[in-house]
C-alpha atoms as a PDB file:
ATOM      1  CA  UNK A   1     -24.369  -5.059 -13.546  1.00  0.00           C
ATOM      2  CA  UNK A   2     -21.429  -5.682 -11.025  1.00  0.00           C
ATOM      3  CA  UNK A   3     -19.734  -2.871 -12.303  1.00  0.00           C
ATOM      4  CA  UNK A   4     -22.037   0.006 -10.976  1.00  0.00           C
ATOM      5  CA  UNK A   5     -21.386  -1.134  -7.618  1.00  0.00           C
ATOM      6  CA  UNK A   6     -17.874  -0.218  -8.080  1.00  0.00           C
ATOM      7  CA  UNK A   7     -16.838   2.943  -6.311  1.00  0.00           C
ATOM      8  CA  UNK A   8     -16.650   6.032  -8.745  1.00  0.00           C
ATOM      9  CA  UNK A   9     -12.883   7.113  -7.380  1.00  0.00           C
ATOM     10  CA  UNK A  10     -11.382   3.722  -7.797  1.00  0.00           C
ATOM     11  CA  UNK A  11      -7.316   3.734  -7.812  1.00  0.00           C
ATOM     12  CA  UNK A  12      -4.999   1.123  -7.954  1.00  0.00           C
ATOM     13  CA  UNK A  13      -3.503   1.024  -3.764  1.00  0.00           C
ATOM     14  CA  UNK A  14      -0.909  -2.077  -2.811  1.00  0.00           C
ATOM     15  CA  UNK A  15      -3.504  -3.050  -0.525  1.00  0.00           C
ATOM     16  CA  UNK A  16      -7.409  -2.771  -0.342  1.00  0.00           C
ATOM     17  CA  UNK A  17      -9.438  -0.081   0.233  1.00  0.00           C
ATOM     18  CA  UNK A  18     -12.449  -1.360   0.843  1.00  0.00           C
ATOM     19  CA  UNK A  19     -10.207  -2.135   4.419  1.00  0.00           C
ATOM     20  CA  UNK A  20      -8.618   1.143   4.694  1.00  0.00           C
ATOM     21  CA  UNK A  21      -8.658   2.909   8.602  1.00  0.00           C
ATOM     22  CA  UNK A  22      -5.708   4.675   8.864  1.00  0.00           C
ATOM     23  CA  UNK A  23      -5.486   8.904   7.714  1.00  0.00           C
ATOM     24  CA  UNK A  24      -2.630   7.453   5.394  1.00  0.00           C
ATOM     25  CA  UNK A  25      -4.710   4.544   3.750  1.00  0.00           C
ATOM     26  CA  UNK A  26      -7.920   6.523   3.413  1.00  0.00           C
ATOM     27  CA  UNK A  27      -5.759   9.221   1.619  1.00  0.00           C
ATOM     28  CA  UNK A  28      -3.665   7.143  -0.346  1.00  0.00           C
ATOM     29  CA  UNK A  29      -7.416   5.577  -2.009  1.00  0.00           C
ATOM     30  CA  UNK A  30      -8.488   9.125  -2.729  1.00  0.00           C
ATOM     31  CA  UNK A  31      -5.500  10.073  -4.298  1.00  0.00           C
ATOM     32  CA  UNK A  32      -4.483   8.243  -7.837  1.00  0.00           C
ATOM     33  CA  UNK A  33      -0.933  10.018  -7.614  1.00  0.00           C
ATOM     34  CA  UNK A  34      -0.651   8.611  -4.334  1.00  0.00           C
ATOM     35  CA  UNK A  35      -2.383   5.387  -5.011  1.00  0.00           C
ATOM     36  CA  UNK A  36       0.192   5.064  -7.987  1.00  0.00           C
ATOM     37  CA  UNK A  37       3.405   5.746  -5.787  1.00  0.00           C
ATOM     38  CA  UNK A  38       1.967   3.619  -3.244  1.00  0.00           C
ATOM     39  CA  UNK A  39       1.930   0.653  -5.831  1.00  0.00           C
ATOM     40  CA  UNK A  40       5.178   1.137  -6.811  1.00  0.00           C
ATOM     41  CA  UNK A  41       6.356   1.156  -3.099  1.00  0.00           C
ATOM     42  CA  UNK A  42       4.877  -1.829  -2.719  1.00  0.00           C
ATOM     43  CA  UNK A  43       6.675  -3.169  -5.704  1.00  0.00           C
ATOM     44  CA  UNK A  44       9.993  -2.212  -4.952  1.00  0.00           C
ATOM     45  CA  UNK A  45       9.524  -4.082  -1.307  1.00  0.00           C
ATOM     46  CA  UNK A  46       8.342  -7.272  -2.795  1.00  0.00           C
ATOM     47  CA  UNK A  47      11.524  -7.432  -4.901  1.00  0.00           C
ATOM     48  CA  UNK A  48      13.998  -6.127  -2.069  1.00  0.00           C
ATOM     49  CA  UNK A  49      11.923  -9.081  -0.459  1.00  0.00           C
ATOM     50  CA  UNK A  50      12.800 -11.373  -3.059  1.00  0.00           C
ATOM     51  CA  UNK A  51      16.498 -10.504  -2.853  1.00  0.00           C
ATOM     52  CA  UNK A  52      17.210  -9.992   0.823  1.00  0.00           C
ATOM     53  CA  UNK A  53      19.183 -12.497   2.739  1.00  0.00           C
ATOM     54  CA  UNK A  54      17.851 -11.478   5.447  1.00  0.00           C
ATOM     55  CA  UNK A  55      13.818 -11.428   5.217  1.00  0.00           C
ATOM     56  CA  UNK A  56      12.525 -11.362   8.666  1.00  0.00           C
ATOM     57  CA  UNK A  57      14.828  -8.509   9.318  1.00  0.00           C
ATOM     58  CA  UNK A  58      13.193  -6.862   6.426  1.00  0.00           C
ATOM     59  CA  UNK A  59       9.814  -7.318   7.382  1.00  0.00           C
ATOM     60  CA  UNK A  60      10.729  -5.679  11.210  1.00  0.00           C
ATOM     61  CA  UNK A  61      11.956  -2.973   9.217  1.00  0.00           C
ATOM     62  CA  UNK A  62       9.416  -2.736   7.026  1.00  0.00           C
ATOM     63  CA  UNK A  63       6.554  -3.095  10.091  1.00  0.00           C
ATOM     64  CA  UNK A  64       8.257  -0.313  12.000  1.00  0.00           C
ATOM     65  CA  UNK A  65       8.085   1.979   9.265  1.00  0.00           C
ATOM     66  CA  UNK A  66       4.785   1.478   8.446  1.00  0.00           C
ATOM     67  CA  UNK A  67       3.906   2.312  12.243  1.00  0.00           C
ATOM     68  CA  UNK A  68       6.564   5.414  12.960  1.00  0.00           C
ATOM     69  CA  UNK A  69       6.949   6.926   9.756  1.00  0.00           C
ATOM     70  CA  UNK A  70       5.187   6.121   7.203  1.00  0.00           C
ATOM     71  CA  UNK A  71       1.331   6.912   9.760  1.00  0.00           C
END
């Protein structure tokens, strides 16, 4: 019974949807090719995460992007 709550267009984001506000976030849940490449985005930033030296430089990096590029 859970289950029909679920939102017909459900795809697989790096972060949740339910939370989306952004142009970028709402399109990226709409979008399963997008949803997909966003998951594997993710992915590759945990594991440059996992290997950097340098993490909180990452994460600047990573913060900035999110906020001049990426929206």
């Amino acid at each position: 019974a859970g289950l029909l709550v679920l939102p017909i267009h459900s795809y697989a984001a790096s972060f949740n949807c339910a939370k989306a506000e952004t142009w970028v976030e709402k399109n990226v849940c709409a979008d399963p090719q997008l949803s997909n490449l966003d998951e594997s985005l993710a992915s590759s930033y945990k594991n440059a995460l996992a290997n950097s030296s340098d993490k909180a430089t990452l994460k600047k990096m990573q913060k900035e992007w999110l906020h001049s590029v990426r929206n």
